[in-house]
C-alpha atoms as a PDB file:
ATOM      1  CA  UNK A   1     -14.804 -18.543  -1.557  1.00  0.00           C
ATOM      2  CA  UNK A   2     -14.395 -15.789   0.575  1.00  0.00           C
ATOM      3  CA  UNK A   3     -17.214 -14.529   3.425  1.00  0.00           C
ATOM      4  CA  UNK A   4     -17.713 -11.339   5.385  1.00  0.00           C
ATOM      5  CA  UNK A   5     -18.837 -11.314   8.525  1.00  0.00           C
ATOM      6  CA  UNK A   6     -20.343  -8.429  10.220  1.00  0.00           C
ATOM      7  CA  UNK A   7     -19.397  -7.302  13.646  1.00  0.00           C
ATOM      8  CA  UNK A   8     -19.262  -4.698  16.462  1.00  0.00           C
ATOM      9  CA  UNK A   9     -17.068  -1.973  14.933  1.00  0.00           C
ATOM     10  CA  UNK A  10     -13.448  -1.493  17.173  1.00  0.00           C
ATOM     11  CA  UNK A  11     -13.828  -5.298  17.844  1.00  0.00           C
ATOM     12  CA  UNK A  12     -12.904  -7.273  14.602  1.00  0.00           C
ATOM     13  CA  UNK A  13      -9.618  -8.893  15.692  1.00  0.00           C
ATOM     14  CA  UNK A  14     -11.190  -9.643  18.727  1.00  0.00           C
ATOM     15  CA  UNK A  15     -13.692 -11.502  16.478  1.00  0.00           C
ATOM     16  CA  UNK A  16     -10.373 -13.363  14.417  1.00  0.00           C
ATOM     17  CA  UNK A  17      -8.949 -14.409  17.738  1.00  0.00           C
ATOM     18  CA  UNK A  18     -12.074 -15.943  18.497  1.00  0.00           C
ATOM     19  CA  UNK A  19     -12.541 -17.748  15.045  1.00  0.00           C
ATOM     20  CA  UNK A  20      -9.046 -18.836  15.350  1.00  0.00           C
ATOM     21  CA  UNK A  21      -9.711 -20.297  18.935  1.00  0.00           C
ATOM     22  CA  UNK A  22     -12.803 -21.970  18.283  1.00  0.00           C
ATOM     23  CA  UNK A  23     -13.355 -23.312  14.415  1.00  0.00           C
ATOM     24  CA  UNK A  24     -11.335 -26.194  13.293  1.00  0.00           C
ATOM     25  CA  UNK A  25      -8.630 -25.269  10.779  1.00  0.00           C
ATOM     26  CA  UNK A  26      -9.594 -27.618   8.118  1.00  0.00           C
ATOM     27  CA  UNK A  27     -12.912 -25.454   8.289  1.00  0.00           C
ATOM     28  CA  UNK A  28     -11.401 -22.229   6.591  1.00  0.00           C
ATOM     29  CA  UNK A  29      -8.143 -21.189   5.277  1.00  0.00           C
ATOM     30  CA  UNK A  30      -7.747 -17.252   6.688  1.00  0.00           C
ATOM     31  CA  UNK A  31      -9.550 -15.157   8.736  1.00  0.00           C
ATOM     32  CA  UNK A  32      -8.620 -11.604   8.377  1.00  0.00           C
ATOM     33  CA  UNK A  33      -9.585  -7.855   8.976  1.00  0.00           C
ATOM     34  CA  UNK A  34      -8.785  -5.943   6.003  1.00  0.00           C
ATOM     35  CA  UNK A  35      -6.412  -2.446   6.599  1.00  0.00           C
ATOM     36  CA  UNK A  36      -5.053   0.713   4.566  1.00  0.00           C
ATOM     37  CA  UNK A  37      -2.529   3.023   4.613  1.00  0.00           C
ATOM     38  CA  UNK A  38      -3.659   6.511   4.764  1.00  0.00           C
ATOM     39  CA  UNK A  39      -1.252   9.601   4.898  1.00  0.00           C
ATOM     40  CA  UNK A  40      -1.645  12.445   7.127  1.00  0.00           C
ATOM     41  CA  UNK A  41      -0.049  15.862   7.141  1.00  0.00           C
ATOM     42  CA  UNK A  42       0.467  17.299  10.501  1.00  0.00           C
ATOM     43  CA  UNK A  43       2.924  20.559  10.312  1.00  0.00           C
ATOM     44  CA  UNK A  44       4.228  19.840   6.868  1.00  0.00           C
ATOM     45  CA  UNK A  45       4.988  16.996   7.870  1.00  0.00           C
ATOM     46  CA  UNK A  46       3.427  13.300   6.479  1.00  0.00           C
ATOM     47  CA  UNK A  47       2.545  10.542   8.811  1.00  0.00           C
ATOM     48  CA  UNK A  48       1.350   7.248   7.742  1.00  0.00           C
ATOM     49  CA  UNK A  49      -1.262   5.607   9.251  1.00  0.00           C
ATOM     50  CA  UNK A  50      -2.659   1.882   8.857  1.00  0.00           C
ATOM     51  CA  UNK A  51      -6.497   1.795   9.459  1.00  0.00           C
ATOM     52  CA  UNK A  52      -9.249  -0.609   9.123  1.00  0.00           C
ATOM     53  CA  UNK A  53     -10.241  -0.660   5.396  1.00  0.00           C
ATOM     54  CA  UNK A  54     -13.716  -1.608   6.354  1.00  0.00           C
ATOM     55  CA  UNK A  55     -14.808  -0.619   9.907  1.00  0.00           C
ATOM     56  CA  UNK A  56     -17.038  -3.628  11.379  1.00  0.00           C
ATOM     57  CA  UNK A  57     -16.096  -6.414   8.723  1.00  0.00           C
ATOM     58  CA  UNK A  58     -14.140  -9.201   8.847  1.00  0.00           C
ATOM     59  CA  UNK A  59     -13.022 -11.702   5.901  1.00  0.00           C
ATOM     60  CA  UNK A  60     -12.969 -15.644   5.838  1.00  0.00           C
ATOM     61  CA  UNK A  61     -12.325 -17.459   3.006  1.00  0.00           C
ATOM     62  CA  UNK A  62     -13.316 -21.348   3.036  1.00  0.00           C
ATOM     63  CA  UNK A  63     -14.007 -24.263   0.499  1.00  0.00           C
ATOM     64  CA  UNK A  64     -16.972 -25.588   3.028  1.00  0.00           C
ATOM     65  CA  UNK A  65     -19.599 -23.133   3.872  1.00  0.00           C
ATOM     66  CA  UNK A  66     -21.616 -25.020   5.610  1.00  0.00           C
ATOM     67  CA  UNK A  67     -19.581 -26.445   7.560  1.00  0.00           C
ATOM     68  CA  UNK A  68     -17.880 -23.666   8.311  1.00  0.00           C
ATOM     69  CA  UNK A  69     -21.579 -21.959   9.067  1.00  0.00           C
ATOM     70  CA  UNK A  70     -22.471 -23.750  11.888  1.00  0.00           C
ATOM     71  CA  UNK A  71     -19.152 -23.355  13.247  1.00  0.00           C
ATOM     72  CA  UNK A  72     -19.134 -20.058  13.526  1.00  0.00           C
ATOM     73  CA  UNK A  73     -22.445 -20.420  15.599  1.00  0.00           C
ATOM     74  CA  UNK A  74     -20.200 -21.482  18.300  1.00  0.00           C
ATOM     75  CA  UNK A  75     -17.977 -18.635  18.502  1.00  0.00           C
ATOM     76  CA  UNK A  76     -19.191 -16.197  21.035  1.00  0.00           C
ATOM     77  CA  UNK A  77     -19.292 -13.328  19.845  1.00  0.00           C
ATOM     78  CA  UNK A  78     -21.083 -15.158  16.498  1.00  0.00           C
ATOM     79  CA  UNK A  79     -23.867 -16.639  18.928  1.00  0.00           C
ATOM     80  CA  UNK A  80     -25.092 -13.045  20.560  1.00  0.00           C
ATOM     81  CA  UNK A  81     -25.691 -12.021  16.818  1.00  0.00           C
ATOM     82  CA  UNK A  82     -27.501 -14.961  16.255  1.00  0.00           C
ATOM     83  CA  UNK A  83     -29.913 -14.425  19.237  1.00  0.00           C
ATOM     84  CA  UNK A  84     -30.402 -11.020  18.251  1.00  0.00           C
ATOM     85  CA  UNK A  85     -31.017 -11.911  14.493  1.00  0.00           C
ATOM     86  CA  UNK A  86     -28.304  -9.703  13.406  1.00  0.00           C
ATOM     87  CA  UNK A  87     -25.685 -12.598  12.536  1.00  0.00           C
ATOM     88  CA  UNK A  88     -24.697 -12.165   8.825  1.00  0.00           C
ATOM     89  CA  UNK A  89     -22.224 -14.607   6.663  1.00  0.00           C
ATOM     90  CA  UNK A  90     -22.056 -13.299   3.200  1.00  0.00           C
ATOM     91  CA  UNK A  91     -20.516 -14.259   0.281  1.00  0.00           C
ATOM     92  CA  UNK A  92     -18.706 -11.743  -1.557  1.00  0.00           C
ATOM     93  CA  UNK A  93     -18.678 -12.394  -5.806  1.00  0.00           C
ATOM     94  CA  UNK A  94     -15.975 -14.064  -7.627  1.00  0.00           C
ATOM     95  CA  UNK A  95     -15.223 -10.662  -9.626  1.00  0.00           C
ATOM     96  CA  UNK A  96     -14.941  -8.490  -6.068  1.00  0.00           C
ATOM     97  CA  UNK A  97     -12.879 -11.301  -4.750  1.00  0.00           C
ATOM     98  CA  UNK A  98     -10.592 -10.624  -7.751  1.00  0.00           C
ATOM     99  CA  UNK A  99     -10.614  -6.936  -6.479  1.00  0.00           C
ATOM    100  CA  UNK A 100     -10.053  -7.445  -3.227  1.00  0.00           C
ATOM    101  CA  UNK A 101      -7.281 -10.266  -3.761  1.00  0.00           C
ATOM    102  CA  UNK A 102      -5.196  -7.941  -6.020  1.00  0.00           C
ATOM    103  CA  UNK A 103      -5.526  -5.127  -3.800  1.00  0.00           C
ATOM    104  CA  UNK A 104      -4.422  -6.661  -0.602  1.00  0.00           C
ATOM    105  CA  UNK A 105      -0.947  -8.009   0.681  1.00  0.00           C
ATOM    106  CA  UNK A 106      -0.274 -11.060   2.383  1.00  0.00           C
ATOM    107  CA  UNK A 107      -0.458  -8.751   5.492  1.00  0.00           C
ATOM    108  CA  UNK A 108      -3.859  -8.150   4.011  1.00  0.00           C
ATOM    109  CA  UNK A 109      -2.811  -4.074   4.376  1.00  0.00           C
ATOM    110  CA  UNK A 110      -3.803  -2.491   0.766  1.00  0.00           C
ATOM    111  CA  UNK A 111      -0.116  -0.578   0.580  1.00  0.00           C
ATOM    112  CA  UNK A 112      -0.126   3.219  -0.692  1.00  0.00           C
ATOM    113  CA  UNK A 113      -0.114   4.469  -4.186  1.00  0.00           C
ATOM    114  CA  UNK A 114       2.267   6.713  -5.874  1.00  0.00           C
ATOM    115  CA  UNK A 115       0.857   9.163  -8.089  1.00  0.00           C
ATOM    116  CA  UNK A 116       2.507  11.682  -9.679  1.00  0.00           C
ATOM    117  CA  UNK A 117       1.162  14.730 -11.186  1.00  0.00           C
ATOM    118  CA  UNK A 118       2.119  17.823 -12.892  1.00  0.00           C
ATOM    119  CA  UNK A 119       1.475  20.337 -10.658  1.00  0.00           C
ATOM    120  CA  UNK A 120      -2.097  21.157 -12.053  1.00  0.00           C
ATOM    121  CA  UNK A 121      -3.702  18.454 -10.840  1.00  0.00           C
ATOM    122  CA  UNK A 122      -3.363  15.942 -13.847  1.00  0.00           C
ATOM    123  CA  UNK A 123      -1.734  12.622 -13.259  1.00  0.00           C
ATOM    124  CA  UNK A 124       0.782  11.613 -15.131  1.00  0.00           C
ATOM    125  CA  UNK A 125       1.164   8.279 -13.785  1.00  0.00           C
ATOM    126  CA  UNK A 126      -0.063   5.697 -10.864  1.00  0.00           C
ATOM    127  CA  UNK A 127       2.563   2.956  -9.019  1.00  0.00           C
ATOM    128  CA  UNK A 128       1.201   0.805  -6.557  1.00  0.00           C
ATOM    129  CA  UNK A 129      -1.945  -1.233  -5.918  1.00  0.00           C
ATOM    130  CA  UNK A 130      -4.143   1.626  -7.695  1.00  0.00           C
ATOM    131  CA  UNK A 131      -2.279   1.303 -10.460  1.00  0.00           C
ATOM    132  CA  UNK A 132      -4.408  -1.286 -12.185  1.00  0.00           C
ATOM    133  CA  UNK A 133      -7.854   0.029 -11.332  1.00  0.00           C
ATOM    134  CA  UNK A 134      -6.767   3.586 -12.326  1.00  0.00           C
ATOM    135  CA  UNK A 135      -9.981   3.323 -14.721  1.00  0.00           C
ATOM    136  CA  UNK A 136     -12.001   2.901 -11.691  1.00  0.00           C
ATOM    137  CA  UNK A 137     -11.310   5.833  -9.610  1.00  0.00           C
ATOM    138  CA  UNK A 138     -13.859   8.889  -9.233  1.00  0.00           C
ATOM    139  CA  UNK A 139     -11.669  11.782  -8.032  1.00  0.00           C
ATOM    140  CA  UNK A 140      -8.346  12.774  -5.959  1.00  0.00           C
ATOM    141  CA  UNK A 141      -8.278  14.770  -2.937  1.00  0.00           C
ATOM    142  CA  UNK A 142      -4.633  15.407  -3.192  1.00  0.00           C
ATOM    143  CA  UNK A 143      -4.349  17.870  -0.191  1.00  0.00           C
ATOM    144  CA  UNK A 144      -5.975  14.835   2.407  1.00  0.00           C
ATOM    145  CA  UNK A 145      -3.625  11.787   0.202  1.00  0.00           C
ATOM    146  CA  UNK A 146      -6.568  10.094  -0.775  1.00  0.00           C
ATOM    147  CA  UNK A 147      -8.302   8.968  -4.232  1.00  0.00           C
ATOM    148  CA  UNK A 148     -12.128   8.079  -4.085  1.00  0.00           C
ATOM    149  CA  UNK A 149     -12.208   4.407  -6.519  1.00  0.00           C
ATOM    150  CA  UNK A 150     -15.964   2.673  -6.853  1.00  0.00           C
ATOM    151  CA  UNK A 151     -15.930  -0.888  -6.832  1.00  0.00           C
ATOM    152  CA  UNK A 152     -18.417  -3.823  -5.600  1.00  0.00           C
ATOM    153  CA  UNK A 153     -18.524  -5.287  -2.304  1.00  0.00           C
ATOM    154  CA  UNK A 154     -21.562  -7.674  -1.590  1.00  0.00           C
ATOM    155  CA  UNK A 155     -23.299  -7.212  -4.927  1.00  0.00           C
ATOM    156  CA  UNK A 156     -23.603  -3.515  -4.346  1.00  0.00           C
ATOM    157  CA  UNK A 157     -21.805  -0.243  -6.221  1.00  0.00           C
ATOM    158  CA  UNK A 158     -19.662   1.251  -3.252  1.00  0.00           C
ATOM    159  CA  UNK A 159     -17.085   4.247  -3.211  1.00  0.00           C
ATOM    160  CA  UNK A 160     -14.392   3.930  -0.743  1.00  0.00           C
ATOM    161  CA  UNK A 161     -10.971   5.625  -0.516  1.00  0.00           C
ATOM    162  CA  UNK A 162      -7.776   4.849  -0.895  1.00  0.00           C
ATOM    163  CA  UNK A 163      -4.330   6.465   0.286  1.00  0.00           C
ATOM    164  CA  UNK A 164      -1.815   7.925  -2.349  1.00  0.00           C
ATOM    165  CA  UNK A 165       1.577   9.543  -1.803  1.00  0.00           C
ATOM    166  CA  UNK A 166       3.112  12.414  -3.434  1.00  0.00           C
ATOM    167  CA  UNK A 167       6.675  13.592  -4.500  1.00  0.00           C
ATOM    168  CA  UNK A 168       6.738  15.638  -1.598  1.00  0.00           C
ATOM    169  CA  UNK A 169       5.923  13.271   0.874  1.00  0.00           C
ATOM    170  CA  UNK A 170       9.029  11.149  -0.778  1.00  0.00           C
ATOM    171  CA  UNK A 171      11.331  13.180  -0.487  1.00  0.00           C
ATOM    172  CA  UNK A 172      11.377  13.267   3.707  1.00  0.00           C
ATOM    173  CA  UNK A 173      11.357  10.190   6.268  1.00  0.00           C
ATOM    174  CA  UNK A 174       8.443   9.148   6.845  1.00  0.00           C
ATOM    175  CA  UNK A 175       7.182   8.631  10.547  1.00  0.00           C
ATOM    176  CA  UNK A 176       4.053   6.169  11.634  1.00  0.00           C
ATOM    177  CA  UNK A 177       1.114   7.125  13.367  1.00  0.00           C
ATOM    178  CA  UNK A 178      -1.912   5.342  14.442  1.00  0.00           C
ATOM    179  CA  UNK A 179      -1.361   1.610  13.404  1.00  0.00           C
ATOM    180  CA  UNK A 180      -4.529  -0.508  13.712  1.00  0.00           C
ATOM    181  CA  UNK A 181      -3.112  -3.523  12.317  1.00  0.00           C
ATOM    182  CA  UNK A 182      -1.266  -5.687  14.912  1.00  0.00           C
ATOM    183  CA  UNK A 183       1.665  -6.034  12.766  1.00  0.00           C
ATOM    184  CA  UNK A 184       5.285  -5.388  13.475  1.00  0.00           C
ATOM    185  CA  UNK A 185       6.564  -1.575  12.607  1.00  0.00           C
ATOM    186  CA  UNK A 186       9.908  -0.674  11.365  1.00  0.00           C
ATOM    187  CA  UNK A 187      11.721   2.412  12.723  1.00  0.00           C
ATOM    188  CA  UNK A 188      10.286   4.843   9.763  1.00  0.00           C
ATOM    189  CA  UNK A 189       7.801   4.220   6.881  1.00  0.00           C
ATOM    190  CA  UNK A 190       9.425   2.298   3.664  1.00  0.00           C
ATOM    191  CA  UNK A 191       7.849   3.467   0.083  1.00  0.00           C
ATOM    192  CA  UNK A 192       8.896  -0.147  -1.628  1.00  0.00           C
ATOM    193  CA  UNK A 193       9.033   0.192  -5.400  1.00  0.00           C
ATOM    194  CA  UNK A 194       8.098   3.776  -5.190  1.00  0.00           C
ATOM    195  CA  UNK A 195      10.388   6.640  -6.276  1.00  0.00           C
ATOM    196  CA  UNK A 196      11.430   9.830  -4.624  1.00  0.00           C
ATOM    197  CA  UNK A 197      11.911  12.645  -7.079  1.00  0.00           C
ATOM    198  CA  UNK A 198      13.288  15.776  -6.321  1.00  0.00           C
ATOM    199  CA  UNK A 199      12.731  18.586  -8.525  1.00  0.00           C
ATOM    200  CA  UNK A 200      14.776  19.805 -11.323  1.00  0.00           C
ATOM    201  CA  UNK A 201      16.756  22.372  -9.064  1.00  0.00           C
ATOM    202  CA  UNK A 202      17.664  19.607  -6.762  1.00  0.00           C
ATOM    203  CA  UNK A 203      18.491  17.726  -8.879  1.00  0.00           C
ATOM    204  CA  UNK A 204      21.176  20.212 -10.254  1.00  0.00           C
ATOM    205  CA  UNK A 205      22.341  20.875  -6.793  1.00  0.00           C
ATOM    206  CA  UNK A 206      23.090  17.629  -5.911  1.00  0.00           C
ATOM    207  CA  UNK A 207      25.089  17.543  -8.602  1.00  0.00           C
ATOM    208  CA  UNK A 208      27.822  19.815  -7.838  1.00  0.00           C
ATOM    209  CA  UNK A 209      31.658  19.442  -7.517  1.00  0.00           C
ATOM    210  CA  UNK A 210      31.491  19.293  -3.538  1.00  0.00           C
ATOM    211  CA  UNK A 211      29.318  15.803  -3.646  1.00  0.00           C
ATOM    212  CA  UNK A 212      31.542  14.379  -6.484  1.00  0.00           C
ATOM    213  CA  UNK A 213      33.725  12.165  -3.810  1.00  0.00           C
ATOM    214  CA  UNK A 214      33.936   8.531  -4.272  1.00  0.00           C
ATOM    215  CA  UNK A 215      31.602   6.065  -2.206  1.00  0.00           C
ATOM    216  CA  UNK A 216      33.553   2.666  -3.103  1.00  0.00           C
ATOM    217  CA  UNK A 217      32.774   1.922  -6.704  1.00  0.00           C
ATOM    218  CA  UNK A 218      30.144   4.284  -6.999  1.00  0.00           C
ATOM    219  CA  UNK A 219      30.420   8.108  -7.042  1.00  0.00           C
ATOM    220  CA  UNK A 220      27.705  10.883  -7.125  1.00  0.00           C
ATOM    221  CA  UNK A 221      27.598  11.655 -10.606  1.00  0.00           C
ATOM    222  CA  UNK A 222      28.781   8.815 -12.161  1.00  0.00           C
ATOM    223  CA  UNK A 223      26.233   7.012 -15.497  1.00  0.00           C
ATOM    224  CA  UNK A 224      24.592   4.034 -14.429  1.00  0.00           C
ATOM    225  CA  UNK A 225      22.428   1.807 -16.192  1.00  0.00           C
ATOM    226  CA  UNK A 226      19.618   0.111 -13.601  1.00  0.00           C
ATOM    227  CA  UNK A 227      19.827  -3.993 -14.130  1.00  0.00           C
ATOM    228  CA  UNK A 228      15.878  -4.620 -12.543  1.00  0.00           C
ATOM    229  CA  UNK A 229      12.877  -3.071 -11.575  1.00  0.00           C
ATOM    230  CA  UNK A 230      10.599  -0.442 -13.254  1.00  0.00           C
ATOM    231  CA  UNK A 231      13.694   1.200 -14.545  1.00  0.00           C
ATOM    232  CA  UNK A 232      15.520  -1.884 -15.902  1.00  0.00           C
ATOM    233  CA  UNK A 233      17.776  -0.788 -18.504  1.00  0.00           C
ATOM    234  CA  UNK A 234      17.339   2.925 -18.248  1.00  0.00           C
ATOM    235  CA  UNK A 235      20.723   4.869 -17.847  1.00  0.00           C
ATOM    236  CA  UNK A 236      20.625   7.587 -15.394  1.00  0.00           C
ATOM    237  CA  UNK A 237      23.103   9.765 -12.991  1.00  0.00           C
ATOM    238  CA  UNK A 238      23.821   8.782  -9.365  1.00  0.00           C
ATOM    239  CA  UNK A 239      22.342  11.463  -7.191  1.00  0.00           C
ATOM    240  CA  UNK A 240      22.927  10.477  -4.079  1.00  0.00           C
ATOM    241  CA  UNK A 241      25.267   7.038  -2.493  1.00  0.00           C
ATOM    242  CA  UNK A 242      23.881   5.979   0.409  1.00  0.00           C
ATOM    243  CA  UNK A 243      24.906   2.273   2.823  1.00  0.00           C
ATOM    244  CA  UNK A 244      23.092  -0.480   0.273  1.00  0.00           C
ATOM    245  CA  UNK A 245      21.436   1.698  -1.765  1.00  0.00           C
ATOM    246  CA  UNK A 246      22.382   4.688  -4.710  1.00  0.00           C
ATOM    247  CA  UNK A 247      19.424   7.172  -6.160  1.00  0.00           C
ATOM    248  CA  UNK A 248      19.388   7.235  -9.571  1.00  0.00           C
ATOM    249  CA  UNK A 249      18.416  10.455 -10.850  1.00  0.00           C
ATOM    250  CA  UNK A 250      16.719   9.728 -14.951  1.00  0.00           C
ATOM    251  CA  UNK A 251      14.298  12.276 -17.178  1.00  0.00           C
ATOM    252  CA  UNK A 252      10.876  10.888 -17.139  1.00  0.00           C
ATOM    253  CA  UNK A 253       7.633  12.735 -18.505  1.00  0.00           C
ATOM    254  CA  UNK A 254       9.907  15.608 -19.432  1.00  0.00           C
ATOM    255  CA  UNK A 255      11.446  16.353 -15.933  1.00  0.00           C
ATOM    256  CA  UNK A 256      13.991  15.335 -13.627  1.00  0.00           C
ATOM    257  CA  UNK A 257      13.244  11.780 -11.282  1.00  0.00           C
ATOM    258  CA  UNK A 258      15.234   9.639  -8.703  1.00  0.00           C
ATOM    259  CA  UNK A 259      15.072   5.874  -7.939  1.00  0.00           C
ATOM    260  CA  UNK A 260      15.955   4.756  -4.572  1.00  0.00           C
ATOM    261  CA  UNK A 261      18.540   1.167  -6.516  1.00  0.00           C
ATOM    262  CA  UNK A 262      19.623  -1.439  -4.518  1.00  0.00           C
ATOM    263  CA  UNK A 263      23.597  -0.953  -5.392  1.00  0.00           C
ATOM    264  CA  UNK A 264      23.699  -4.673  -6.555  1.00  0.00           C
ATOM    265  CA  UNK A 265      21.283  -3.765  -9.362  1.00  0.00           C
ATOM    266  CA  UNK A 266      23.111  -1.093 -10.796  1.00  0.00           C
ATOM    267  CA  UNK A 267      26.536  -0.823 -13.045  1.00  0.00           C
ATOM    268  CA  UNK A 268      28.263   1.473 -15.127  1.00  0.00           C
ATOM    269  CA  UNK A 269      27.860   0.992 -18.813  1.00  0.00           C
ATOM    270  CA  UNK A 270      30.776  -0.238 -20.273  1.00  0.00           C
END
């Protein structure tokens, strides 16, 4: 079952490291703080930032609670609570641990969300880990990259947010900002399984007789049909021929789209 354990806000992998010190392994199998991604736009520009999903809470998940209770009254920072009567170990519900569960990665980082919309404000479609819960979420704040979902957390109704990411943001490389988690960073952010559409006039430019030369087997403009992923069968164009990778450019919800394809996963219909 998994716990939550309530701590001093700025210190909750303090709090881990402690756990992780003190209580016996066989007492719990992961102690974690949960995190986000959250973009930010500073001078057109979008930054992505990982934050604490839940400011002052950590996660345990164990199979002996009781144990693993009076374990955690030897842990420090765990005793001071206890003194003061604040020390809290609750379990979370088997339906919220479902939430949670799908939500998070094994880096226990809930990933961003690709939502794509038609200009007006009405999505046409979700990617990502909001994808399933799309039936839960309250509103979009487009502008700040963030949609507002209720779900349950200790047997209450909450409303948290969640970050999203937008054809625009896409379409540029993608710098980090503020990382809270203390996990390794590469050079610029990667949108895994998301897709970077330009728009129908790019699309057309990118297309013209000075970016028709040949990139091995591959050339911009050449039909492709995509062998995996979302797109697995779909023919589309080759936009653009990059190292390891081609973007695919295919007509989805009646406009021009691109697929960042693994070249391996990609051949010419024959």
């Amino acid at each position: 079952m998994w716990y939550v354990l309530q701590t001093v806000t700025g210190q909750e992998e303090e709090l881990v490291h402690m756990i992780r010190e003190v209580v016996p392994d066989h007492a719990y199998s992961d102690c974690f703080v949960a995190y986000y991604e959250r973009v930010w736009r500073r001078q057109q520009q979008s930054i992505v930032h990982v934050e604490r999903l839940f400011p002052g809470y950590v996660f345990i998940i164990s199979d002996d609670p009781n144990e693993l209770f009076l374990e955690l009254k030897r842990v420090p920072a765990m005793s001071k609570l206890v003194s003061a009567g604040k020390f809290e170990f609750l379990p979370i519900e088997k339906e919220e641990e479902t939430f949670f569960h799908a939500l998070l990665t094994e880096e226990r980082i809930v990933r961003l969300s690709y939502v794509e919309t038609d200009g007006k404000g009405h999505v046409l479609r979700i990617e990502g880990p909001l994808k399933q819960f799309a039936d839960q979420i309250v509103k979009y704040q487009f502008k700040k990259r963030y949609a507002m979902i209720r779900f349950r957390m200790l047997g209450m109704d909450k409303t948290g947010t969640l970050g999203i990411i937008l054809r625009e943001d896409v379409r540029q490389e993608i710098a980090y900002g503020k990382v809270e988690a203390p996990i390794s960073i590469p050079e610029r952010y990667i949108a895994e399984g998301i897709p970077g559409p330009p728009d129908a006039e790019g699309m057309s430019e990118s297309l013209n007789k000075d970016e028709t030369a040949d990139f091995g087997d591959l050339s911009v403009g050449d039909r492709v049909e995509v062998q995996s992923g979302m797109l697995e069968n779909v023919i589309g164009v080759v936009w653009r021929v990059k190292r390891n990778t081609v973007e695919v450019g295919v007509r989805l919800f009646g406009q021009d789209m691109a697929m960042e394809v693994a070249k391996r996963d990609v051949r010419k219909p024959g």
